[in-house]
N, C-alpha and C. Protein backbone atom coordinates (compact mmCIF):
# COMPACT_ATOMS: atom_id res chain seq x y z
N UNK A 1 3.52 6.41 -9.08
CA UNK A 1 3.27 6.98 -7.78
C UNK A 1 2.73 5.90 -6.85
N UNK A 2 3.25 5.92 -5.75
CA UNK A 2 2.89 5.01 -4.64
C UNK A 2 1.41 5.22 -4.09
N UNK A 3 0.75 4.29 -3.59
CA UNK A 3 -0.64 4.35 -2.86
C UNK A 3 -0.70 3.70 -1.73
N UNK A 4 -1.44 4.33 -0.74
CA UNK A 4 -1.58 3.68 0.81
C UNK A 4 -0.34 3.00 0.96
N UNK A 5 0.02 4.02 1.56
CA UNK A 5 1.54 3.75 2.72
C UNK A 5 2.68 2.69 1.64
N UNK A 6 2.81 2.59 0.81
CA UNK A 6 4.09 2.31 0.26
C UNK A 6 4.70 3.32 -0.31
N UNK A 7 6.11 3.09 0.42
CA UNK A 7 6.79 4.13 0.39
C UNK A 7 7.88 4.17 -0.85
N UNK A 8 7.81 5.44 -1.59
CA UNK A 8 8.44 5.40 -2.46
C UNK A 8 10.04 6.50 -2.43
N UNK A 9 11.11 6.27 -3.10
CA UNK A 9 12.36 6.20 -2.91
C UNK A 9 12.26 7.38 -4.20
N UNK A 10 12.73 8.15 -3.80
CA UNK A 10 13.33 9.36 -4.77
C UNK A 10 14.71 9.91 -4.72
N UNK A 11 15.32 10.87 -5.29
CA UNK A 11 16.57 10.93 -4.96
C UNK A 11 16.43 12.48 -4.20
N UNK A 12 15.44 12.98 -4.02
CA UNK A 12 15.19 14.53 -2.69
C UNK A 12 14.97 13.75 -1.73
N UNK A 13 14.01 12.40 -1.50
CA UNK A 13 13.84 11.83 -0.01
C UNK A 13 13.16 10.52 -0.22
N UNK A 14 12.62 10.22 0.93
CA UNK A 14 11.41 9.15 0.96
C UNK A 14 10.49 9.71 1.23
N UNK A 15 9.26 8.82 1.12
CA UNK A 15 7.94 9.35 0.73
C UNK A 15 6.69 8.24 1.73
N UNK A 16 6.05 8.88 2.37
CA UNK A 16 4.79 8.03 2.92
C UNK A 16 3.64 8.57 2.47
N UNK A 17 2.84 8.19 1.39
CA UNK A 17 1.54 8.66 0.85
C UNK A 17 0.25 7.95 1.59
N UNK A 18 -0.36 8.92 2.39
CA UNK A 18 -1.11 8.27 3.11
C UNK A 18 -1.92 8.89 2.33
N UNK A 19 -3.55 7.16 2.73
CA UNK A 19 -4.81 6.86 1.78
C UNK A 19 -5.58 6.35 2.88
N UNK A 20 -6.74 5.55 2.88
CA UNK A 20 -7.12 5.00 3.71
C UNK A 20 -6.83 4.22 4.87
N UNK A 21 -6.05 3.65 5.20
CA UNK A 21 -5.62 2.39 5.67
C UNK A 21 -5.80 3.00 7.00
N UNK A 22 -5.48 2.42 8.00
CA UNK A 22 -5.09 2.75 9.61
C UNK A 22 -3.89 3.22 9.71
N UNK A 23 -4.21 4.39 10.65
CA UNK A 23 -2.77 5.44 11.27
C UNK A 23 -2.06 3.92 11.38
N UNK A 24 -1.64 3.25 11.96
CA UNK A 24 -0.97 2.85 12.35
C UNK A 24 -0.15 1.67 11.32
N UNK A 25 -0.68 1.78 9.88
CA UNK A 25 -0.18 0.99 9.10
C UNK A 25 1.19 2.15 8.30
N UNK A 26 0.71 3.66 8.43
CA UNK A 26 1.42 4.10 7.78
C UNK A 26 3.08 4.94 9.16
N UNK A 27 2.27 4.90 10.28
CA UNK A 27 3.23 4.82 11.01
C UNK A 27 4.19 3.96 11.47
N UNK A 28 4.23 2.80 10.91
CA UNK A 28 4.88 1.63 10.73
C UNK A 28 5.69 1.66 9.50
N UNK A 29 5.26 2.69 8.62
CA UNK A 29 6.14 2.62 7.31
C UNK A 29 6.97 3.63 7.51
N UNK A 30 6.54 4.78 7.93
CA UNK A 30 7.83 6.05 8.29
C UNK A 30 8.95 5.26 9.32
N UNK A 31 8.33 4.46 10.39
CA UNK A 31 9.50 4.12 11.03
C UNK A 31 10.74 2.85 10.67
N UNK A 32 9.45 2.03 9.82
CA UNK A 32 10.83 1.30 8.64
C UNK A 32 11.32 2.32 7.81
N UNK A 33 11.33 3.11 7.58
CA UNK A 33 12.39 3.82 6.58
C UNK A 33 13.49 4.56 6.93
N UNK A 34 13.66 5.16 8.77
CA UNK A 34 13.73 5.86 9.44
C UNK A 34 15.02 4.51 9.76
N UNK A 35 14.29 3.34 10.31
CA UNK A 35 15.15 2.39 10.70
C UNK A 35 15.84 1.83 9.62
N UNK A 36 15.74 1.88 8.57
CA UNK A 36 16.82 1.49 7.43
C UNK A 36 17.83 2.34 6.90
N UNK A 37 17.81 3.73 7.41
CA UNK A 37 18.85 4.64 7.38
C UNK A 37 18.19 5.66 6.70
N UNK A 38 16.64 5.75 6.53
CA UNK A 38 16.38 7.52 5.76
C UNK A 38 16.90 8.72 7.00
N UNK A 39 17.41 9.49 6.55
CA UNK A 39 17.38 10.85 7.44
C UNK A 39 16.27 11.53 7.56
N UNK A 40 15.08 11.22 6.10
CA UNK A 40 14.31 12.20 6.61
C UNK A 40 13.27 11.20 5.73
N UNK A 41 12.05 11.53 5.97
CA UNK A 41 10.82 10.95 5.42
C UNK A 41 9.69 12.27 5.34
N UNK A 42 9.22 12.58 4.21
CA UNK A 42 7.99 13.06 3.99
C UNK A 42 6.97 12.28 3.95
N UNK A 43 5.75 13.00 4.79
CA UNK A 43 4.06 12.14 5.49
C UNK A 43 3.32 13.02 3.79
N UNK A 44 3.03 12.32 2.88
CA UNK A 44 1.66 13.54 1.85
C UNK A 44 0.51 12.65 1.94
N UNK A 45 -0.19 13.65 2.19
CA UNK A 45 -1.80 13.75 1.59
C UNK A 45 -2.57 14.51 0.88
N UNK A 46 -3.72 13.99 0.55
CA UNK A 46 -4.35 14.66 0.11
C UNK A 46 -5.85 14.94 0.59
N UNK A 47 -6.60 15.81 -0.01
CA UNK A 47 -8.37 16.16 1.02
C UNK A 47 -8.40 15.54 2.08
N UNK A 48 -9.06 14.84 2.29
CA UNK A 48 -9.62 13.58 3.73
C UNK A 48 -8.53 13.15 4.38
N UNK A 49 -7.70 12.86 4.08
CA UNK A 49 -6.42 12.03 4.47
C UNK A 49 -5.72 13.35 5.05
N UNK A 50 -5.83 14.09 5.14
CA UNK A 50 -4.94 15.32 5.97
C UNK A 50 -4.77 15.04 7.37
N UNK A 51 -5.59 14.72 7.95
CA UNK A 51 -6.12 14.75 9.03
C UNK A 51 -5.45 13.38 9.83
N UNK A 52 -5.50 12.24 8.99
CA UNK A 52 -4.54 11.07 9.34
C UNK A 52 -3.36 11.04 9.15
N UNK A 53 -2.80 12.16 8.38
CA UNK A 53 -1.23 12.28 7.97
C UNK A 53 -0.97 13.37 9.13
N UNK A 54 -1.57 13.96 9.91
CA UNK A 54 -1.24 14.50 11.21
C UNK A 54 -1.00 13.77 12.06
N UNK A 55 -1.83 12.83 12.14
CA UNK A 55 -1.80 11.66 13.17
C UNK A 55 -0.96 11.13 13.07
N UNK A 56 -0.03 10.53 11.80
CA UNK A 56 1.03 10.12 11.72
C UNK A 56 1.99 10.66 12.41
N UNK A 57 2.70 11.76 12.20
CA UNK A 57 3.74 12.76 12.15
C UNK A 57 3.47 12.70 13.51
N UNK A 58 2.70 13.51 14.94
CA UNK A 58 2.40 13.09 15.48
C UNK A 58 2.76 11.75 16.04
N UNK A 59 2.05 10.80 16.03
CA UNK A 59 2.35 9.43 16.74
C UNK A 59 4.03 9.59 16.61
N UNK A 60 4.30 9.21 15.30
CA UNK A 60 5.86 9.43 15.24
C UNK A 60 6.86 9.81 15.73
N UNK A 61 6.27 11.53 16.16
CA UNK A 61 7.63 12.56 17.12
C UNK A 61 7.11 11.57 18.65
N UNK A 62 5.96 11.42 19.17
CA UNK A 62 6.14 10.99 20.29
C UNK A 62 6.23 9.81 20.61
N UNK A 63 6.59 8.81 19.73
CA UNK A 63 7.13 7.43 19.87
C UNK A 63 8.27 7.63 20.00
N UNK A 64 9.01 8.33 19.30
CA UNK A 64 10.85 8.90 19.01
C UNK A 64 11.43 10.10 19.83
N UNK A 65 12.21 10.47 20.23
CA UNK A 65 12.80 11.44 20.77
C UNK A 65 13.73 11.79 19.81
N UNK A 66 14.04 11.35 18.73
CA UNK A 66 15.15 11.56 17.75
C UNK A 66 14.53 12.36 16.75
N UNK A 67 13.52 11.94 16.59
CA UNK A 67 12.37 12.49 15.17
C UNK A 67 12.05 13.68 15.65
N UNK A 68 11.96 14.82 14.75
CA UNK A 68 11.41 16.01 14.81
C UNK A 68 11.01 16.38 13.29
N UNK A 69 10.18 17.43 13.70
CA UNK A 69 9.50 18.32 12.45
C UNK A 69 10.69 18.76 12.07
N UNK A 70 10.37 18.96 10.65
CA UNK A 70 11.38 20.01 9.94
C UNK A 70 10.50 20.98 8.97
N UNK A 71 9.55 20.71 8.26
CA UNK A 71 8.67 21.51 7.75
C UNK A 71 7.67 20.94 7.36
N UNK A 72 6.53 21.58 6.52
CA UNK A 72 5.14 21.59 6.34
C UNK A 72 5.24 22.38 5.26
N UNK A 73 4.44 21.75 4.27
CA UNK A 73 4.09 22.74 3.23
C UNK A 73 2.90 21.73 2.42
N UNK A 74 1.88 22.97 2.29
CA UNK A 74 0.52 23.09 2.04
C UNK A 74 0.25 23.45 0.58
N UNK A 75 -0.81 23.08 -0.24
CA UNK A 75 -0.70 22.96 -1.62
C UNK A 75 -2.09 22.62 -1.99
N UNK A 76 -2.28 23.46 -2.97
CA UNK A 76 -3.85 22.94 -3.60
C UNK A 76 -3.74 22.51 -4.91
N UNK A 77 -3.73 20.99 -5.35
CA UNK A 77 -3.77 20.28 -6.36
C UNK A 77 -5.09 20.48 -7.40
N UNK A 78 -4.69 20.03 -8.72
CA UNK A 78 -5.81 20.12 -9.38
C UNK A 78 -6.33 18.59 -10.08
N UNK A 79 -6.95 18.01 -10.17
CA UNK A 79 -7.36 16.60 -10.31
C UNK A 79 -8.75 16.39 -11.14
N UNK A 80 -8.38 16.38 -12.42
CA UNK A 80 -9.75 15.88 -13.10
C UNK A 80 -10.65 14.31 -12.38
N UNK A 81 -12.01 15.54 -12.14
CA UNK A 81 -12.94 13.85 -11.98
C UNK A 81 -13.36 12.78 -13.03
N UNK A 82 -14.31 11.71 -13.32
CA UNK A 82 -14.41 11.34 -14.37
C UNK A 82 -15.54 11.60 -15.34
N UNK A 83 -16.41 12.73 -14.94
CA UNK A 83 -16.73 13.77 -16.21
C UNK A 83 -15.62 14.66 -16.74
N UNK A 84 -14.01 14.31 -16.36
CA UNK A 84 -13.54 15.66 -16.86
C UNK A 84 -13.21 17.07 -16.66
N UNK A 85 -14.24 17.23 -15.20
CA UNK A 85 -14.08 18.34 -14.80
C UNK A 85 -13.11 18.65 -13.72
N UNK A 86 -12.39 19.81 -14.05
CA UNK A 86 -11.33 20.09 -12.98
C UNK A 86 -12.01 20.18 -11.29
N UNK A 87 -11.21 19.72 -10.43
CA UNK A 87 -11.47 19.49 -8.76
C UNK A 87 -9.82 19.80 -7.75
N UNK A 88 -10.08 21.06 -7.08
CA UNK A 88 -9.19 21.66 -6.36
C UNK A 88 -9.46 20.71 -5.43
N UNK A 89 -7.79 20.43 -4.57
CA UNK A 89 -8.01 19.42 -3.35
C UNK A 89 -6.87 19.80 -2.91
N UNK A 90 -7.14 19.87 -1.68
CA UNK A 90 -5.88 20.40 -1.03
C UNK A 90 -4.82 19.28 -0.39
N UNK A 91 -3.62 19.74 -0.10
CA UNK A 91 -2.47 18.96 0.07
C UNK A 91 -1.94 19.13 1.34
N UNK A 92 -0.94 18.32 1.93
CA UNK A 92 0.17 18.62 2.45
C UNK A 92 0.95 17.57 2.34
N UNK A 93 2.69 18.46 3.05
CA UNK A 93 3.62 16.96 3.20
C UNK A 93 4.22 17.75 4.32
N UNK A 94 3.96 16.91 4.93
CA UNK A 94 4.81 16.83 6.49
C UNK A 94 6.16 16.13 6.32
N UNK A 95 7.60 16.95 6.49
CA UNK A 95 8.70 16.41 6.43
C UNK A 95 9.41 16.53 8.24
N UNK A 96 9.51 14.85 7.86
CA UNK A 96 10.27 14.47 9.65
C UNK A 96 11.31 13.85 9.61
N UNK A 97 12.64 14.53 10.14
CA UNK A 97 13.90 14.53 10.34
C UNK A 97 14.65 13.86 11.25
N UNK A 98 15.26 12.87 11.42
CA UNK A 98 16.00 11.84 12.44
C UNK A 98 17.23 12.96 13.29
């Protein structure tokens, strides 16, 4: 699995996993992928990072006139900490369409 904005290649789509870094490192990666011929790119995050993977998607449609939303879907992951104990964290992936 990819971390902070490297984007990983699947055969359903591409992928921008946003982590810390600056909006603007991972909005630089949706639009190289966009410019190398993806049709579509999914923005995921996870807890904290929600909020910058908006910002992405966002910046994105209004840098582009070509780019639009296509869907959203929301998800609560489960993630052992390192006592072991299970930790609900919530998700999304913003999918944006050329």
């Amino acid at each position: 699995m990819a971390k902070d904005g490297k984007e990983q290649s699947k055969n359903e789509g591409n992928f921008v996993f946003v982590g810390k870094k600056g909006v603007m490192a991972y909005v630089l990666a949706v639009i190289t992928q966009m410019s190398e011929g993806a049709k579509e790119v999914t923005v995921k995050a996870r807890g904290k990072s929600i909020s910058r993977a908006v910002d992405v998607a966002e910046i994105v449609r209004n840098k582009s006139q070509e780019i639009k939303l296509s869907g959203i879907e929301i998800s609560t992951e489960e993630v052992e900490t390192e006592d072991g104990k299970p930790l609900k964290i919530s998700a999304i992936a913003i999918k944006l369409k050329k």
